[in-house]
N, C-alpha and C. Protein backbone atom coordinates (compact mmCIF):
# COMPACT_ATOMS: atom_id res chain seq x y z
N UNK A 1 -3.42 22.30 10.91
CA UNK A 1 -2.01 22.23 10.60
C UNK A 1 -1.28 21.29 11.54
N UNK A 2 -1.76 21.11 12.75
CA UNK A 2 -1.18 20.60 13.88
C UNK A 2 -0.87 19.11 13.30
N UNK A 3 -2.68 18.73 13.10
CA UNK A 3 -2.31 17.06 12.80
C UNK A 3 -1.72 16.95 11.10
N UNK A 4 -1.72 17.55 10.23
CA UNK A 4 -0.71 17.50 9.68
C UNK A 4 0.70 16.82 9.38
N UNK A 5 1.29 18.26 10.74
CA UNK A 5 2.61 17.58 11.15
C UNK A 5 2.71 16.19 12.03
N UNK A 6 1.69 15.82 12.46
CA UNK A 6 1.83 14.49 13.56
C UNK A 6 1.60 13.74 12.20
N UNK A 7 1.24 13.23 11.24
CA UNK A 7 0.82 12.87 10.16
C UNK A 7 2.23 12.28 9.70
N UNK A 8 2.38 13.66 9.41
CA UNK A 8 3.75 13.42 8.52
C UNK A 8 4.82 13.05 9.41
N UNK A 9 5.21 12.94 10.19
CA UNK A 9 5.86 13.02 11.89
C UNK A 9 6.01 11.26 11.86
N UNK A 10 4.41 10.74 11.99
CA UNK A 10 4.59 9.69 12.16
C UNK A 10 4.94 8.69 10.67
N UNK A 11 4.51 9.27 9.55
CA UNK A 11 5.12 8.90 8.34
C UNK A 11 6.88 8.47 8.37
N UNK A 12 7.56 9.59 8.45
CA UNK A 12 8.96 9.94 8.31
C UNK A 12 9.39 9.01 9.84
N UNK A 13 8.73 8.77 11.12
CA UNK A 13 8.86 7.42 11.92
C UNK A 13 8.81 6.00 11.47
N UNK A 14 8.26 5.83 10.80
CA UNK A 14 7.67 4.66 10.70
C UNK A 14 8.38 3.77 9.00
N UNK A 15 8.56 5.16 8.12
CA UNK A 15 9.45 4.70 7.10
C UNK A 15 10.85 4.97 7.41
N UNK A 16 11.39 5.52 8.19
CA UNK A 16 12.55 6.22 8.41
C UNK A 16 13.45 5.71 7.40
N UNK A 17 14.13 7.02 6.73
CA UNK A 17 14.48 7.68 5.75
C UNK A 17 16.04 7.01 5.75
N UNK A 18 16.50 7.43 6.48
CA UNK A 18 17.44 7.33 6.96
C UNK A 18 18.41 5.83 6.91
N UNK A 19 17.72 5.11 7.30
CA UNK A 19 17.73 3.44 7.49
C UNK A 19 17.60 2.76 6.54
N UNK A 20 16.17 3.40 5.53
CA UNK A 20 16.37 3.12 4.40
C UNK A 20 17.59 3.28 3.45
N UNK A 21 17.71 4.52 3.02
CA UNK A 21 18.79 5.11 2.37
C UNK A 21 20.28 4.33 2.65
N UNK A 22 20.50 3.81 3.98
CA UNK A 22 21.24 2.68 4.64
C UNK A 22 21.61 1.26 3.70
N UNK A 23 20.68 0.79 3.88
CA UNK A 23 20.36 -0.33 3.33
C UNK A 23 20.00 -0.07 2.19
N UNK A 24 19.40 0.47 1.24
CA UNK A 24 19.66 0.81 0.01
C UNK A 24 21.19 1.18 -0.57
N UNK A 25 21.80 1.66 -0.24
CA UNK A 25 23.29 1.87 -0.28
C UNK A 25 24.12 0.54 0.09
N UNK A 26 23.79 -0.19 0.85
CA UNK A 26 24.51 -1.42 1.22
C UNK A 26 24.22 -2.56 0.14
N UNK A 27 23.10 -2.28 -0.81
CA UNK A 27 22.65 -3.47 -1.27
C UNK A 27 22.74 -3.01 -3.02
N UNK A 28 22.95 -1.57 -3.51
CA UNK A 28 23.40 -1.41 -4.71
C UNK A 28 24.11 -0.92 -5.08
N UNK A 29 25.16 -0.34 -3.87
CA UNK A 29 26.61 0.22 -3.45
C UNK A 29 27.69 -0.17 -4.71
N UNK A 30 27.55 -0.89 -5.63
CA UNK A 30 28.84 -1.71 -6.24
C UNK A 30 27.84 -1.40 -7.60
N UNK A 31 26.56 -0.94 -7.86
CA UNK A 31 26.20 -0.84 -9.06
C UNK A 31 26.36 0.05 -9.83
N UNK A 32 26.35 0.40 -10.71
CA UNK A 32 26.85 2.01 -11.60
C UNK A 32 26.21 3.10 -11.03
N UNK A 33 26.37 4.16 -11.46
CA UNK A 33 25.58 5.38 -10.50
C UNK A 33 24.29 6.06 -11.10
N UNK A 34 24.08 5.41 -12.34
CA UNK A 34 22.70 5.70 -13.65
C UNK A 34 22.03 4.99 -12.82
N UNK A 35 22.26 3.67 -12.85
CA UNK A 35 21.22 2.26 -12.24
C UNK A 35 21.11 2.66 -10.81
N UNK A 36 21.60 3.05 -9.62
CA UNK A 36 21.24 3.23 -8.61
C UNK A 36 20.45 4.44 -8.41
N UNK A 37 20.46 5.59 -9.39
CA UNK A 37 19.22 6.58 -9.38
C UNK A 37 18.45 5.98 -9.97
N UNK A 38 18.14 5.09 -10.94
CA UNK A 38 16.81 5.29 -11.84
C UNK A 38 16.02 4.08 -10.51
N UNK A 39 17.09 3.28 -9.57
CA UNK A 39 16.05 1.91 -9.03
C UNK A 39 15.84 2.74 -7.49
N UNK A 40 16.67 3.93 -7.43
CA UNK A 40 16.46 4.96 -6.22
C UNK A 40 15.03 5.57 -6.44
N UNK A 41 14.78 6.03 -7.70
CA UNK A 41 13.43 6.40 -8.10
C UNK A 41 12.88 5.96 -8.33
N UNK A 42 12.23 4.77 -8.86
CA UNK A 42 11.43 4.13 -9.13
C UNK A 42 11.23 3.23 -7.62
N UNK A 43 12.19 2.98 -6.76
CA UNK A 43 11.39 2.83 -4.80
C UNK A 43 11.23 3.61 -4.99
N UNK A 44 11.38 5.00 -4.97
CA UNK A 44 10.55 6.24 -4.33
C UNK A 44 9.09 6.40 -4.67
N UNK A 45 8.66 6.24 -6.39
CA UNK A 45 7.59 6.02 -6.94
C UNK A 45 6.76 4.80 -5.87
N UNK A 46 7.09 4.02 -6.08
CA UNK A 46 6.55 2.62 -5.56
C UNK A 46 5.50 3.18 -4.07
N UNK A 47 6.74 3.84 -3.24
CA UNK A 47 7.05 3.45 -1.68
C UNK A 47 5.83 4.71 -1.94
N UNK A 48 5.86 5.88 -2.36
CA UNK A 48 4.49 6.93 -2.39
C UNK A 48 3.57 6.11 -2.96
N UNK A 49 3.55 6.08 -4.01
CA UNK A 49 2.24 5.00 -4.29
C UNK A 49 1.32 4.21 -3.27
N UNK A 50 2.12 3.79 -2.80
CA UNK A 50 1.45 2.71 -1.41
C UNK A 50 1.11 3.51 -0.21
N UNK A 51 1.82 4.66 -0.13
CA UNK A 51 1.89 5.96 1.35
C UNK A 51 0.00 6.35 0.69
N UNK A 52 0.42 6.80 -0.20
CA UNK A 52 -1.11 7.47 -0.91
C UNK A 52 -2.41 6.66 -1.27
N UNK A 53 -1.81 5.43 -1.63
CA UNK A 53 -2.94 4.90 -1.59
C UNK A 53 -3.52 4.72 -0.18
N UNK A 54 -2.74 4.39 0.77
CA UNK A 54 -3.05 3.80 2.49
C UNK A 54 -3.71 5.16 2.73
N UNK A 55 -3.00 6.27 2.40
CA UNK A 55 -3.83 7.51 3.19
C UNK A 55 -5.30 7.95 2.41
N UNK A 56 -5.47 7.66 1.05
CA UNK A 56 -7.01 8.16 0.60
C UNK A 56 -7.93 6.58 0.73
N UNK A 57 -7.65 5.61 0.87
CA UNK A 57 -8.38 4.79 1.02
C UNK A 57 -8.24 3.27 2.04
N UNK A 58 -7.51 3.93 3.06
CA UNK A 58 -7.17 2.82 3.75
C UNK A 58 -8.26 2.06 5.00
N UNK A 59 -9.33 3.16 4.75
CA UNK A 59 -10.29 3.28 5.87
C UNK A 59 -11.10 2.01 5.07
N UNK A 60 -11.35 2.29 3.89
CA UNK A 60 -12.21 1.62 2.95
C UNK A 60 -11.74 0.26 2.99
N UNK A 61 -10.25 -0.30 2.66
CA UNK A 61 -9.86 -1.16 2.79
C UNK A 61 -9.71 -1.87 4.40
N UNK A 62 -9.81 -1.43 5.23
CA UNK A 62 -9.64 -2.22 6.74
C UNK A 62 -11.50 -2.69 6.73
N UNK A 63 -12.50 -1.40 6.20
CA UNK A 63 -13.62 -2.19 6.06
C UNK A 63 -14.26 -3.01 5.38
N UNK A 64 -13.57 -3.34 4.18
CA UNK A 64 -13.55 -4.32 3.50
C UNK A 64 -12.99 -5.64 3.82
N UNK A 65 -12.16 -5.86 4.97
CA UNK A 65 -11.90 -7.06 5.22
C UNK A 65 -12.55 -6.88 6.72
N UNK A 66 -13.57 -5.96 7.28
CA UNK A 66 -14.32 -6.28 8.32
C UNK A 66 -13.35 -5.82 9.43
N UNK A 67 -12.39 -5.46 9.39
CA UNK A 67 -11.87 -4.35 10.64
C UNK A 67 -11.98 -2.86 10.79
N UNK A 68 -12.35 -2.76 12.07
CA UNK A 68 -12.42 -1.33 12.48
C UNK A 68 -11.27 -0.83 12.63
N UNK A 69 -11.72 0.39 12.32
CA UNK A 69 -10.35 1.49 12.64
C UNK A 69 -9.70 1.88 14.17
N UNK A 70 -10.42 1.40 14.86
CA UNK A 70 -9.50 1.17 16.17
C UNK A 70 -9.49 -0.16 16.96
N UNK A 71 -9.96 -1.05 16.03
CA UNK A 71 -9.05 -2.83 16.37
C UNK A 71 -7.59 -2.41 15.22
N UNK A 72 -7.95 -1.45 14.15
CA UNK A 72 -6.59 -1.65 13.75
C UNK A 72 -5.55 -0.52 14.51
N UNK A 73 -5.54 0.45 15.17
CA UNK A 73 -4.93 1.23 15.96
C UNK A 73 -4.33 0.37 16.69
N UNK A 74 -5.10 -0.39 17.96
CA UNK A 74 -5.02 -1.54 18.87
C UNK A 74 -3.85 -2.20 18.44
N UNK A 75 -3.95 -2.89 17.15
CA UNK A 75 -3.07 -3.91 16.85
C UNK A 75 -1.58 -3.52 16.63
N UNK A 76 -1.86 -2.33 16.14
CA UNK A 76 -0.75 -1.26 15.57
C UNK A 76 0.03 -0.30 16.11
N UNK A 77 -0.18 -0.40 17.80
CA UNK A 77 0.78 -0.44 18.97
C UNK A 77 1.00 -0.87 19.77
């Protein structure tokens, strides 16, 4: 359960929610309020899509272009 929450911890860091939602608001702020949910949801679709794919197969993909999983840690702080 522990790593879990560090999981998700560092998820909700790293996309921060917050900043987004920011800048999403700054940039379709003036559009009708139908069109800014349906393009609010459809990033949300997108942005999981890519969260899920990175988390069931991202190991596969760093070894497919010949990096290890801790040259990519390394690089990635």
């Amino acid at each position: 359960m522990k790593e879990e929450l560090q999981a998700v911890a560092t998820i909700m860091a790293l996309v921060n929610p917050a900043m987004c939602a920011a800048i999403f608001s700054g940039i379709a702020g003036d559009r009708p309020r139908n069109e800014r949910i349906r393009e609010a949801f459809i990033s949300v679709l997108i942005i999981a899509a890519v969260l899920l794919i990175a988390a069931f197969f991202g190991t596969t993909i760093l070894k497919t272009f010949g990096v290890s999983l801790s040259a990519f840690t390394c690089a990635a702080a």
